[in-house]
C-alpha atoms as a PDB file:
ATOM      1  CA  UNK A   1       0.000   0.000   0.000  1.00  0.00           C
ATOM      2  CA  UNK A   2       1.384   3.246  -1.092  1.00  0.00           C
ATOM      3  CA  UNK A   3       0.827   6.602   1.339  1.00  0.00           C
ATOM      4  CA  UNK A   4      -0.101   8.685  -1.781  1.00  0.00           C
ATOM      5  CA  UNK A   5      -0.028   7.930  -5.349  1.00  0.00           C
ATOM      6  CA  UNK A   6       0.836  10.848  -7.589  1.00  0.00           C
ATOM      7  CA  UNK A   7      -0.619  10.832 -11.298  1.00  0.00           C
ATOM      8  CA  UNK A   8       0.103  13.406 -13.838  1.00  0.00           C
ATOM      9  CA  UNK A   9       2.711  14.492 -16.415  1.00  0.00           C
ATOM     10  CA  UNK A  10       6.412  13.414 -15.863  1.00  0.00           C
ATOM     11  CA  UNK A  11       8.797  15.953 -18.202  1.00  0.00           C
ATOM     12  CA  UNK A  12      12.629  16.572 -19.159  1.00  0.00           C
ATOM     13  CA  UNK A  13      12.754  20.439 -18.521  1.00  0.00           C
ATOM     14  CA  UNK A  14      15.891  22.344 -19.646  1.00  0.00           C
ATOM     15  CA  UNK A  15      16.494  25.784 -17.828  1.00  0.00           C
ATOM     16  CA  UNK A  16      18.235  28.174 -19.568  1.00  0.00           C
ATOM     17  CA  UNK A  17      19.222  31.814 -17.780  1.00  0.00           C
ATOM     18  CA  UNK A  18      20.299  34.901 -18.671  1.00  0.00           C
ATOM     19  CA  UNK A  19      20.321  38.293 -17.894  1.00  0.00           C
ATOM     20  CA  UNK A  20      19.425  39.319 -21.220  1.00  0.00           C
ATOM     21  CA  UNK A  21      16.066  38.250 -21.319  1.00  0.00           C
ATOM     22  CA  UNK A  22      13.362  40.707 -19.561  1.00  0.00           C
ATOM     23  CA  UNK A  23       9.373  40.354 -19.216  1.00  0.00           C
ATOM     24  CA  UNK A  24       7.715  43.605 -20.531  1.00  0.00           C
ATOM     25  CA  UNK A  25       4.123  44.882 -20.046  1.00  0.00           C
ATOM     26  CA  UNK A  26       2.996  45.669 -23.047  1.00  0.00           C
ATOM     27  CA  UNK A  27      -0.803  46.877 -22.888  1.00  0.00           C
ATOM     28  CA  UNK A  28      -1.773  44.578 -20.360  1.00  0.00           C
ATOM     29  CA  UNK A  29      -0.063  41.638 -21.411  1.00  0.00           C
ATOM     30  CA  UNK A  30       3.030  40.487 -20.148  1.00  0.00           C
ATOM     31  CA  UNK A  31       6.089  39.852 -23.245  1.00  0.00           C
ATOM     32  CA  UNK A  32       9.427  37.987 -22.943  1.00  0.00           C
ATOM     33  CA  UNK A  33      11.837  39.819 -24.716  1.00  0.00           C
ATOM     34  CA  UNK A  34      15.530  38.467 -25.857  1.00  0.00           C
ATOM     35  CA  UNK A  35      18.029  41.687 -26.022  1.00  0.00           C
ATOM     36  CA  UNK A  36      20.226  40.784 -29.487  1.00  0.00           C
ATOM     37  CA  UNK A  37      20.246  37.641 -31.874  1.00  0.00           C
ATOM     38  CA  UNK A  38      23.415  35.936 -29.793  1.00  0.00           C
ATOM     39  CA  UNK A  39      23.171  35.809 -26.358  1.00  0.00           C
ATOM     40  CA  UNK A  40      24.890  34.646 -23.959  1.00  0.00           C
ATOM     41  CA  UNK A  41      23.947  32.510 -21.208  1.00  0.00           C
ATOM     42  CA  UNK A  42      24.351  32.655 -16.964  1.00  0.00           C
ATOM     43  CA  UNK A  43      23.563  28.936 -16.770  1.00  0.00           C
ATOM     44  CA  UNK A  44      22.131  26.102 -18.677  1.00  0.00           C
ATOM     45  CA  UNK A  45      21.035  23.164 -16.941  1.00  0.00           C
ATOM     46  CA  UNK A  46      18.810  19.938 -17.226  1.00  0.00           C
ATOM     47  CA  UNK A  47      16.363  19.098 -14.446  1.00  0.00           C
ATOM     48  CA  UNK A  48      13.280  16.323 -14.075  1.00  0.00           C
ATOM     49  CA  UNK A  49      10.070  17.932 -13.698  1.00  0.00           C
ATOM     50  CA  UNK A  50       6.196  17.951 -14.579  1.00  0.00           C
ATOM     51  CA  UNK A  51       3.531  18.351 -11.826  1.00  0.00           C
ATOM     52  CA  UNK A  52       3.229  14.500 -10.860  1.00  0.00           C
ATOM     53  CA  UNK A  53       6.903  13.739 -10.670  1.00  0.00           C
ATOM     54  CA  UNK A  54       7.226  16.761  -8.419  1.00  0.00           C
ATOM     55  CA  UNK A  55       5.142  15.760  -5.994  1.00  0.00           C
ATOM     56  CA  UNK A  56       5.850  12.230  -5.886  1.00  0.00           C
ATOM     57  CA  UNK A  57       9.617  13.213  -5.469  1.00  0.00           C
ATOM     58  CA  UNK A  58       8.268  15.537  -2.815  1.00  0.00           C
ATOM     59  CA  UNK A  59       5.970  13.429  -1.173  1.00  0.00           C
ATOM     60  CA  UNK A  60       8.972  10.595  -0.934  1.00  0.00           C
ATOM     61  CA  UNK A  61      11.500  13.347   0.715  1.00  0.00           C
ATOM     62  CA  UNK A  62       9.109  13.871   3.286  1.00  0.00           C
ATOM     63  CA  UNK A  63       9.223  10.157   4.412  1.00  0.00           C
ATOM     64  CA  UNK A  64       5.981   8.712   2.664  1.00  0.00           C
ATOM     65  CA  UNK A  65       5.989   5.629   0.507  1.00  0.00           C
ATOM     66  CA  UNK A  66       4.918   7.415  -2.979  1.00  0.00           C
ATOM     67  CA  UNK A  67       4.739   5.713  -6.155  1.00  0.00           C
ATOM     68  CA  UNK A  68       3.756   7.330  -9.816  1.00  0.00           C
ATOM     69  CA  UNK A  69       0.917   6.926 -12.140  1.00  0.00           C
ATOM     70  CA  UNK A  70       2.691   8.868 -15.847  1.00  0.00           C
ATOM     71  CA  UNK A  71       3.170   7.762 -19.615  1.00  0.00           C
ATOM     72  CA  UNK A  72       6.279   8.427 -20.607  1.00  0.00           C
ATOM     73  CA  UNK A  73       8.229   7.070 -23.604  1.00  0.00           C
ATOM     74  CA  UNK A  74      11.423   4.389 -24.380  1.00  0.00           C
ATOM     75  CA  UNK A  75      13.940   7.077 -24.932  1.00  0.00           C
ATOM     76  CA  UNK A  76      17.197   8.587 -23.397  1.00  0.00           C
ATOM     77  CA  UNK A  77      14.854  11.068 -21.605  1.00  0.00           C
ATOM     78  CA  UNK A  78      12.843   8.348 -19.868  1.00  0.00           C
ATOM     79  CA  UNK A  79      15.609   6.408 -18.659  1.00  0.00           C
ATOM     80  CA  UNK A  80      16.766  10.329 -16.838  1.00  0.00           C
ATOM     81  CA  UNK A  81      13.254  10.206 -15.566  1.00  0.00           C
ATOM     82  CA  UNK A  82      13.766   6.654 -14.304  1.00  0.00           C
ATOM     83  CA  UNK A  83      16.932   7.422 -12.636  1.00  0.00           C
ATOM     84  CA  UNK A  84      16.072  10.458 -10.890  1.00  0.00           C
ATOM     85  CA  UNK A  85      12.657   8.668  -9.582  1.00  0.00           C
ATOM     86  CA  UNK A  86      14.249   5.731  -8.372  1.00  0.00           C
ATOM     87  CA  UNK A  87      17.396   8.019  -6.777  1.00  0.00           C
ATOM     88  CA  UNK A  88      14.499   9.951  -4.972  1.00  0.00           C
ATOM     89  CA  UNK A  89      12.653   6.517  -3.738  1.00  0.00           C
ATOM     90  CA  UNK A  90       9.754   6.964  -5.281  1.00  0.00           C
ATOM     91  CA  UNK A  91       8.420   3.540  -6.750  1.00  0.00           C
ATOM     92  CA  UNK A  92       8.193   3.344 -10.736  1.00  0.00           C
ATOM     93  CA  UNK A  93       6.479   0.180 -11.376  1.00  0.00           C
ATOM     94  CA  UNK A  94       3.428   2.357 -12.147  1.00  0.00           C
ATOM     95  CA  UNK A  95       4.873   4.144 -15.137  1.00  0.00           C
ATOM     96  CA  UNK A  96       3.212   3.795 -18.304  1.00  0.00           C
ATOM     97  CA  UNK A  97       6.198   3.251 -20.885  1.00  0.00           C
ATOM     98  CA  UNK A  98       5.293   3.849 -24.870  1.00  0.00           C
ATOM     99  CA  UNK A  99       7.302   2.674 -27.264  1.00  0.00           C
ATOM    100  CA  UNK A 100       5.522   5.098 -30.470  1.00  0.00           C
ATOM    101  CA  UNK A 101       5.553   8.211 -28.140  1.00  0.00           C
ATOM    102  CA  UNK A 102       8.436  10.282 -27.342  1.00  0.00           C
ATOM    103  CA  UNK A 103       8.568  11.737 -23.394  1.00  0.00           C
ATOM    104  CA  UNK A 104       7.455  15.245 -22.878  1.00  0.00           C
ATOM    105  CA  UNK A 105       9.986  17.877 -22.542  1.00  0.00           C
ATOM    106  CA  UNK A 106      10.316  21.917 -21.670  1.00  0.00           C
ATOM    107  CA  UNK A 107      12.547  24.859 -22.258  1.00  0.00           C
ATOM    108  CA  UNK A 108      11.980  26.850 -19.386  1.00  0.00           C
ATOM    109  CA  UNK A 109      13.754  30.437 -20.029  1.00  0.00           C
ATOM    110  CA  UNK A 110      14.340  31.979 -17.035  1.00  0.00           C
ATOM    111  CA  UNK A 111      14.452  36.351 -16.841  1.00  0.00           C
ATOM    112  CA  UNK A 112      16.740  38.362 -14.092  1.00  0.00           C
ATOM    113  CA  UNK A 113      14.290  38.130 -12.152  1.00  0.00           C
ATOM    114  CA  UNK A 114      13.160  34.311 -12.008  1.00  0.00           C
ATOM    115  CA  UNK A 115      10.027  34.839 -14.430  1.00  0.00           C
ATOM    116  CA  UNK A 116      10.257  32.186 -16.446  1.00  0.00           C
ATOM    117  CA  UNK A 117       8.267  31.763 -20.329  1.00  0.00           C
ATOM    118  CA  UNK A 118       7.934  27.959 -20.592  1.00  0.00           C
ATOM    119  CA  UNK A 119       8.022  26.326 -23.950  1.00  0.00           C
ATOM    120  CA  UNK A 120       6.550  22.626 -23.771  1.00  0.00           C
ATOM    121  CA  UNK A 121       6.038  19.676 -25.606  1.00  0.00           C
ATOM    122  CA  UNK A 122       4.053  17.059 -23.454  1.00  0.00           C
ATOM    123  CA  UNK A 123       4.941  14.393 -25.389  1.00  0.00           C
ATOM    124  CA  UNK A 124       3.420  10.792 -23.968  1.00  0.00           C
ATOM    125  CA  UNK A 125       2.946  12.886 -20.701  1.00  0.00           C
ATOM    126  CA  UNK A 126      -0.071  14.086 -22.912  1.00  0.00           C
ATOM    127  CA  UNK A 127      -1.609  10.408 -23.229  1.00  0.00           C
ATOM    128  CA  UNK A 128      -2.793   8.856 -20.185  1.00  0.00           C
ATOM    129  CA  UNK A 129      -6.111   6.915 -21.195  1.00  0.00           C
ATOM    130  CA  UNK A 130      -8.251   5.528 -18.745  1.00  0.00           C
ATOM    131  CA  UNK A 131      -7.134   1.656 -18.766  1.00  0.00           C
ATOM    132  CA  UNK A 132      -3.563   3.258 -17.702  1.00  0.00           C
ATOM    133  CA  UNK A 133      -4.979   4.237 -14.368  1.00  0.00           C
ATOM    134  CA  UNK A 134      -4.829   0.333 -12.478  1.00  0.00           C
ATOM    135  CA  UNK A 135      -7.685   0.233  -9.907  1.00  0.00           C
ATOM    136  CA  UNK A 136      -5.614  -2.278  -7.506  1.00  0.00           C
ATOM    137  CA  UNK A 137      -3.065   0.558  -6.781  1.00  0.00           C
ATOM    138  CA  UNK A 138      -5.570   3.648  -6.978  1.00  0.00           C
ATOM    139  CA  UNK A 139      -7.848   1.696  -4.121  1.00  0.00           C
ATOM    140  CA  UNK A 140      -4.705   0.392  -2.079  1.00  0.00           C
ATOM    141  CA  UNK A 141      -3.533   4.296  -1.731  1.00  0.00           C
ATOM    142  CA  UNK A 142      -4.020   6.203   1.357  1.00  0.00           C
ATOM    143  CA  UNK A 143      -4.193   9.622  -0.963  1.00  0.00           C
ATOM    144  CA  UNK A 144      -3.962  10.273  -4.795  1.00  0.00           C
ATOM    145  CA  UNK A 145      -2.575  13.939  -5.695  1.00  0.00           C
ATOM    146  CA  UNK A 146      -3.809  14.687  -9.050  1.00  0.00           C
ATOM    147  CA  UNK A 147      -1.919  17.222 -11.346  1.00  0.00           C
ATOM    148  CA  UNK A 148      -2.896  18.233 -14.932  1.00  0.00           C
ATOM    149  CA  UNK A 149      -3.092  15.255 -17.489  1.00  0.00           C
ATOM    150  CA  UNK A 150      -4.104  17.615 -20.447  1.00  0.00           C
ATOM    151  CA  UNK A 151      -7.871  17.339 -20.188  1.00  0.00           C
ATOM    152  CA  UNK A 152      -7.948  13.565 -20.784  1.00  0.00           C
ATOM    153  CA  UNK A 153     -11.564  13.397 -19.567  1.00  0.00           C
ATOM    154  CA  UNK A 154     -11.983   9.937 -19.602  1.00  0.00           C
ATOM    155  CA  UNK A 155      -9.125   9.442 -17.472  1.00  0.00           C
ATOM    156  CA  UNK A 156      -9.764  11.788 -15.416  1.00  0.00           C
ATOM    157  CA  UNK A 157     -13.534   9.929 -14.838  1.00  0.00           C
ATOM    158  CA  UNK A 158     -11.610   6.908 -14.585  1.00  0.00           C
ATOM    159  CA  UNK A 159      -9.920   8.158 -11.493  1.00  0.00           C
ATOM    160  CA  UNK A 160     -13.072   9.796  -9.848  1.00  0.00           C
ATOM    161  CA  UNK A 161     -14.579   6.727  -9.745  1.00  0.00           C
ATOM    162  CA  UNK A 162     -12.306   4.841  -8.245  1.00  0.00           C
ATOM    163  CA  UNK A 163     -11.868   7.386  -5.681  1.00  0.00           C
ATOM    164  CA  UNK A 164     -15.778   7.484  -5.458  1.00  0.00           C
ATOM    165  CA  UNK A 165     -16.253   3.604  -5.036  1.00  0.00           C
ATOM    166  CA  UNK A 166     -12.685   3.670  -2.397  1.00  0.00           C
ATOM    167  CA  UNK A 167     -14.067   6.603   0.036  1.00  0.00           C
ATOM    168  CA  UNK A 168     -11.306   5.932   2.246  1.00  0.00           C
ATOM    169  CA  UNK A 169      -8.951   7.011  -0.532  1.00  0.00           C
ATOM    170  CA  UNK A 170      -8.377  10.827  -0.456  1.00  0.00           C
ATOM    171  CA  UNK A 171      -8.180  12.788  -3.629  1.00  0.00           C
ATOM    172  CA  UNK A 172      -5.850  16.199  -3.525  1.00  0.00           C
ATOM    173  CA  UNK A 173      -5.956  17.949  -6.942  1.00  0.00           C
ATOM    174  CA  UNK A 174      -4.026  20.423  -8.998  1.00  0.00           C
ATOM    175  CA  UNK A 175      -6.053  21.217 -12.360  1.00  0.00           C
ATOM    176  CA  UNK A 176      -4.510  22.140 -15.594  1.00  0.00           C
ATOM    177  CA  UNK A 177      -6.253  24.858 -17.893  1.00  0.00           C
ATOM    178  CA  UNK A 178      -7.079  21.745 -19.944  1.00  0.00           C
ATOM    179  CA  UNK A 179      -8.876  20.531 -17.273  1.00  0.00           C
ATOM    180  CA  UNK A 180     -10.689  23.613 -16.278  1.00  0.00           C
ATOM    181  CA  UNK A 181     -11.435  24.505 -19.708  1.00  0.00           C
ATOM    182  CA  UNK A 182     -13.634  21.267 -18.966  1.00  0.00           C
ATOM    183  CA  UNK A 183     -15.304  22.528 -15.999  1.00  0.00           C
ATOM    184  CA  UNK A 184     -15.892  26.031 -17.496  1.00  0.00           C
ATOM    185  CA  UNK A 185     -17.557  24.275 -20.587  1.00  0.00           C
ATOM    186  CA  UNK A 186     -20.142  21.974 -18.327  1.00  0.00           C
ATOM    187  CA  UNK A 187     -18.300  19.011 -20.079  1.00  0.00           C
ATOM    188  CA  UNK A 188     -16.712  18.094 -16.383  1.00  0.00           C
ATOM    189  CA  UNK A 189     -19.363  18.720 -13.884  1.00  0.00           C
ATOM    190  CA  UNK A 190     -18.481  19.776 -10.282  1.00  0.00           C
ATOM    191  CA  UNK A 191     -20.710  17.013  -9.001  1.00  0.00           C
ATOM    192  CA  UNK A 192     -18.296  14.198 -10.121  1.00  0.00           C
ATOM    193  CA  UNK A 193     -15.586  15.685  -8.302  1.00  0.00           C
ATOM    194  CA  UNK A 194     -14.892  13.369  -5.268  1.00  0.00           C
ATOM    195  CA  UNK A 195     -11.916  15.999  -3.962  1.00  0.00           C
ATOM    196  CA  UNK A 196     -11.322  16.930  -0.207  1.00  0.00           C
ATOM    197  CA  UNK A 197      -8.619  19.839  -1.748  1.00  0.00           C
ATOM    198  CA  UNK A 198      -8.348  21.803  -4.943  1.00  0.00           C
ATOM    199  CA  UNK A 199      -5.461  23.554  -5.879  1.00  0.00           C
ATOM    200  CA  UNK A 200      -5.528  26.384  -7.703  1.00  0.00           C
ATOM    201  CA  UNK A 201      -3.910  29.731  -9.118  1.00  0.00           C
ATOM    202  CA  UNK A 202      -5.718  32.822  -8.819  1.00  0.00           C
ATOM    203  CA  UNK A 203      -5.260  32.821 -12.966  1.00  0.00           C
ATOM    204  CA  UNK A 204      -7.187  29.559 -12.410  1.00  0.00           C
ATOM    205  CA  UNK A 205      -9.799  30.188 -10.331  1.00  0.00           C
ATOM    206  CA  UNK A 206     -10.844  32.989 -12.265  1.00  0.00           C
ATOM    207  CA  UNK A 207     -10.821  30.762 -15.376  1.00  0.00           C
ATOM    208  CA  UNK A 208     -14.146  28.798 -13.724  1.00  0.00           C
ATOM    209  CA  UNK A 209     -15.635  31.970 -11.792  1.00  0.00           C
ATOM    210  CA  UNK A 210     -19.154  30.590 -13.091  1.00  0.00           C
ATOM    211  CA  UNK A 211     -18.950  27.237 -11.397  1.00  0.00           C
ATOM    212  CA  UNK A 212     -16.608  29.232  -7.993  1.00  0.00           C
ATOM    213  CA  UNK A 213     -20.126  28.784  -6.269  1.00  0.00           C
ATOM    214  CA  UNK A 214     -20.502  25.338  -6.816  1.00  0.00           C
ATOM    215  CA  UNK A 215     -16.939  24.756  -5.527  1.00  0.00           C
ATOM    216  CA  UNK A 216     -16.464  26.011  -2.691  1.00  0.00           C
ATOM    217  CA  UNK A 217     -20.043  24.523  -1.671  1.00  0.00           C
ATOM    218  CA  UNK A 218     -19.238  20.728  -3.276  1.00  0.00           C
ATOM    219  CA  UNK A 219     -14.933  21.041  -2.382  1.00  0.00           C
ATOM    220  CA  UNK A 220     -14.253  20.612   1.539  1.00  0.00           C
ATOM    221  CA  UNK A 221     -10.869  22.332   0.954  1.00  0.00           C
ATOM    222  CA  UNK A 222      -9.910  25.384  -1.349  1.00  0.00           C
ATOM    223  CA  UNK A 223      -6.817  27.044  -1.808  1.00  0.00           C
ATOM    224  CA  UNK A 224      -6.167  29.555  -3.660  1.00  0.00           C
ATOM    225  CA  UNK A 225      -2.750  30.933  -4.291  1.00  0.00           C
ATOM    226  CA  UNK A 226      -1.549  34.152  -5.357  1.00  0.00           C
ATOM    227  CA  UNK A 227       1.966  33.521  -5.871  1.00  0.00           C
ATOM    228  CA  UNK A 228       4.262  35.516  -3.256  1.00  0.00           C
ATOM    229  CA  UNK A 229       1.440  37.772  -2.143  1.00  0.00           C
ATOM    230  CA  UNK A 230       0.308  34.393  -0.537  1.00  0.00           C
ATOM    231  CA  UNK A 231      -3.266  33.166  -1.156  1.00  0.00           C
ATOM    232  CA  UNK A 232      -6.061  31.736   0.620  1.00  0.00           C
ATOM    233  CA  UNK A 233      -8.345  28.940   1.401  1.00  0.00           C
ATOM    234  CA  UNK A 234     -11.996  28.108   1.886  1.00  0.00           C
ATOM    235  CA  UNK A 235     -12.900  25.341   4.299  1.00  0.00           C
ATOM    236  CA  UNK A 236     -16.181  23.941   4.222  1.00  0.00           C
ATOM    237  CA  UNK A 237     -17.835  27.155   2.313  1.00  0.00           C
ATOM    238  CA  UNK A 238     -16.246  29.897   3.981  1.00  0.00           C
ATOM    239  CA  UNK A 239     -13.506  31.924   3.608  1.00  0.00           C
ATOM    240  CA  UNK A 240     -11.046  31.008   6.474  1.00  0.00           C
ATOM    241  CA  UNK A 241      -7.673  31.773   6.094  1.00  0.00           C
ATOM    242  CA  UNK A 242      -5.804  34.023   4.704  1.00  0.00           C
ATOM    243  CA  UNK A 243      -2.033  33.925   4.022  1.00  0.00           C
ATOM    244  CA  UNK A 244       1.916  35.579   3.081  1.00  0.00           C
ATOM    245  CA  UNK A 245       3.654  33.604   0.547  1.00  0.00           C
ATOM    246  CA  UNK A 246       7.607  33.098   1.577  1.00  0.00           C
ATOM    247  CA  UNK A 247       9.824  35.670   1.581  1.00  0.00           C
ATOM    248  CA  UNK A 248      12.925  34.342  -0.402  1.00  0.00           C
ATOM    249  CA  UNK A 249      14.263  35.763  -3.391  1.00  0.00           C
ATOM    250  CA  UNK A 250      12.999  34.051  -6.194  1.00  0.00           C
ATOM    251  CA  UNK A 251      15.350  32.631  -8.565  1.00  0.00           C
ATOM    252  CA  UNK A 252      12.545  30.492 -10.650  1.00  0.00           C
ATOM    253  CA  UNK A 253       9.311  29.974  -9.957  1.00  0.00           C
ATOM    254  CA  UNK A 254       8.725  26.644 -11.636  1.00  0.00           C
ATOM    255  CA  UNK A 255       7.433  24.241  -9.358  1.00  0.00           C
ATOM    256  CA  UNK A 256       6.170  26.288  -6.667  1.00  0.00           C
ATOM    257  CA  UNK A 257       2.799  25.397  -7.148  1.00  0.00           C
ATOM    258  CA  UNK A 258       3.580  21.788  -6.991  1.00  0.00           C
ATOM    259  CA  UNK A 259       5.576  22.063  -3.976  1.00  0.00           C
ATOM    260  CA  UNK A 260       3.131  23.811  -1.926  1.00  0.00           C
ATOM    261  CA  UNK A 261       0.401  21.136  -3.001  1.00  0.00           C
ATOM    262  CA  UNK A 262       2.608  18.862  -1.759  1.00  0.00           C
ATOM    263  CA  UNK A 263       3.193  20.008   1.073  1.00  0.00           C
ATOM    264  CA  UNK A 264      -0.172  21.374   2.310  1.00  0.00           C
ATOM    265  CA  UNK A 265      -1.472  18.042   1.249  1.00  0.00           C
ATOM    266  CA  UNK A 266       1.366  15.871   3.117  1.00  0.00           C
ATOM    267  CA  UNK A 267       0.202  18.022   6.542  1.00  0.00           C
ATOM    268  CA  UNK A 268      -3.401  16.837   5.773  1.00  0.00           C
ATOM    269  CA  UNK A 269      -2.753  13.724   5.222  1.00  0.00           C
ATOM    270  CA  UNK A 270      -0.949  13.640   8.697  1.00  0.00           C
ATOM    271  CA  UNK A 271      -4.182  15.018   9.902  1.00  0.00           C
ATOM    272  CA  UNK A 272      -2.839  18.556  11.231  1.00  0.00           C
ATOM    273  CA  UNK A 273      -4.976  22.102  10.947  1.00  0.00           C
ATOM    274  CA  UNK A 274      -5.386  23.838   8.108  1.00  0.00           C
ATOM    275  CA  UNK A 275      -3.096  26.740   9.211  1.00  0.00           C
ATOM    276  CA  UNK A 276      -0.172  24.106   9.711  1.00  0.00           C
ATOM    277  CA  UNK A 277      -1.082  22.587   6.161  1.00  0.00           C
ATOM    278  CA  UNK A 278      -0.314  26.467   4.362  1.00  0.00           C
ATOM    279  CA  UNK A 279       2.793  26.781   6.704  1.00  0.00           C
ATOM    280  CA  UNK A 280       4.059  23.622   5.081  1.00  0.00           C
ATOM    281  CA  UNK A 281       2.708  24.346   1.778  1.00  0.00           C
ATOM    282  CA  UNK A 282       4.884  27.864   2.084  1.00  0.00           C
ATOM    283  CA  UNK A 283       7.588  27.033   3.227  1.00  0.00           C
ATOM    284  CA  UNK A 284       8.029  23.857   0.895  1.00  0.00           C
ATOM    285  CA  UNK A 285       7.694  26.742  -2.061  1.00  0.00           C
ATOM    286  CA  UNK A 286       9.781  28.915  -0.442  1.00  0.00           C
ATOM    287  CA  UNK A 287      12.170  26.510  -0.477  1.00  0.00           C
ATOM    288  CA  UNK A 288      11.798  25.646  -4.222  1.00  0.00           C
ATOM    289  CA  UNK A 289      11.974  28.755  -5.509  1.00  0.00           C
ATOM    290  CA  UNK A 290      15.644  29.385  -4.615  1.00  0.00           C
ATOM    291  CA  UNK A 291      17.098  26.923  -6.827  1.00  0.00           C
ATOM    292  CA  UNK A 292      16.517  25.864 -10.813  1.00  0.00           C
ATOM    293  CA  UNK A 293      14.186  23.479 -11.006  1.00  0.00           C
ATOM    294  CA  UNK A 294      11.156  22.325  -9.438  1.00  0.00           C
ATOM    295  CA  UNK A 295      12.847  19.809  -7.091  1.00  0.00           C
ATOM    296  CA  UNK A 296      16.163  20.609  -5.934  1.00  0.00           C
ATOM    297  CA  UNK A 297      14.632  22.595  -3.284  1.00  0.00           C
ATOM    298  CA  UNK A 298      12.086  20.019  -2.445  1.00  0.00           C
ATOM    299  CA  UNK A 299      12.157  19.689   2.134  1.00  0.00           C
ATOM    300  CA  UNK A 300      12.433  17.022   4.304  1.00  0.00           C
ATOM    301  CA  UNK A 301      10.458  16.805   7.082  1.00  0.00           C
ATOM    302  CA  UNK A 302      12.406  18.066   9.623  1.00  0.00           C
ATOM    303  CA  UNK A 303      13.075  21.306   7.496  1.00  0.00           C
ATOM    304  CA  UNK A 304       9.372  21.149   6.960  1.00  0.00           C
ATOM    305  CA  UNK A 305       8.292  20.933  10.185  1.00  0.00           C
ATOM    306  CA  UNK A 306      10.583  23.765  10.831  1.00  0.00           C
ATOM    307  CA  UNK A 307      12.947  21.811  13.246  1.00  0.00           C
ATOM    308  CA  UNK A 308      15.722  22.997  11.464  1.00  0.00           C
ATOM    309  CA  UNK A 309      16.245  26.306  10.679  1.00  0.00           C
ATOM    310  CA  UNK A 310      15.709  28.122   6.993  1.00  0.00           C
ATOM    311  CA  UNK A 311      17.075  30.855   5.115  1.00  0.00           C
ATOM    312  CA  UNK A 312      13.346  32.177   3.784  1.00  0.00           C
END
């Protein structure tokens, strides 16, 4: 039996920085601009990423058993994936390996400032189907943490039920705009979500603000984050807390979503308050957020737990 099962996208993601790109406002809309036609680079480096692979590799550093529901490919970049997954502890047996597709990969170009303009190709991260979701493993886990699997929607009913039939399974999950897109349409309706705690963006949220009613009355837990200006979360149909983000200086952002998920979900599953759960959450992104990558900066749990001290 696994503590938590993550399912979602599994991704190569290349970082590139340099102090020559810049994010410009141009009539509302934010623009990443490239200064010249050579430029030269402050780093270039390969990292594992995608929103289930995070977590799972999160989840495991914090001491859970976590296994890993993704399609990836037969290619050099699913034997990284592979590696890094089994170097983390997180079980692989789960993965979904296609021999036609290639694994998904991202240039992530990274600004002075950390903002980051992300350039993907999801690859077989983009191709979960519904008979690649085994119902032994998805009723044998003590929590599933659900990230974005492109709007698949009969996977994504695939896993609902299985939750629904399994109550004592827990569902956390982390929509994509694929997967909104569904919600916003009617296609996905907020009665066959079987979720104790969404996760979303304030982007996000807005993104469904016609079914925001219906959530917050049909979702136990909420939250609702606003990137370093913090966020908030709705417990039960009210409007309970309210909360900072960290304070670190952000040297890319990717992954900070994922890593407070994971961590606000790990503090739930350990059955602690709500206001515990968003210290975790924070200070599991704070963490991220100081190093390329979404999971170099990944805690443990005595860093999590804040028993030893931080720098953010």
């Amino acid at each position: 039996m696994y503590d938590f099962i993550s399912i979602g996208s599994s991704l190569v993601d290349i970082f590139i920085h340099s102090e020559k790109f810049d994010v410009e406002n141009l009539n509302g809309e934010n623009r990443f601009t490239i200064q010249g036609d050579k430029v030269e680079m402050e780093s270039f480096v390969s990292r594992i990423g995608g929103g289930a692979a995070n977590s799972a590799v999160g989840f495991s550093r914090l001491g859970f058993k976590a296994a890993l529901i993704s399609e990836i490919g037969r290619d050099d970049f699913a034997e990284m994936i592979v590696r890094n997954l089994q170097k983390e502890q997180v079980d692989t047996q789960l993965l979904v390996k296609e021999k036609q597709e290639t694994t998904g990969g991202s240039v992530i170009l990274v600004d002075k400032n950390g903002s980051r303009t992300v350039l993907v190709h999801r690859g077989a991260a983009s191709q979960l189907d519904s008979y690649d979701i085994p119902p032994y493993w998805v009723s044998q886990a003590r929590w599933i943490h659900l990230s974005s699997i492109a709007g698949r929607l009969e996977a994504l009913r695939r896993i609902f039920e299985l939750v629904k039939i399994h109550p004592e399974t827990v569902l956390s999950w982390n929509p994509g705009k694929q997967e909104l897109a569904l919600l916003a349409s009617g296609e996905l309706k907020v009665s066959e979500l079987p979720c104790m705690v969404l996760f979303l963006n304030s982007k996000e949220w807005d993104l469904v603000k016609d079914q925001q009613a219906d959530l917050i009355k049909e979702i136990p837990q909420i939250v609702v984050t606003k990137g370093a200006e913090g966020g908030e979360v709705y417990i039960h149909g009210n409007k309970e807390l309210k909360f900072f983000g960290a304070t670190a200086k952000s040297v890319d952002d990717t992954g900070a979503g994922d890593a407070f998920a994971t961590g606000y979900s790990a503090a739930q599953y350990l059955h602690l308050e709500p206001k515990k759960s968003v210290e975790w959450g924070v200070r599991n992104a704070g963490s991220v957020i100081r190093y390329f990558g979404a999971q170099t900066g990944l805690l443990g749990r005595e860093m999590i737990e804040g028993k030893t001290p931080t720098n953010f």
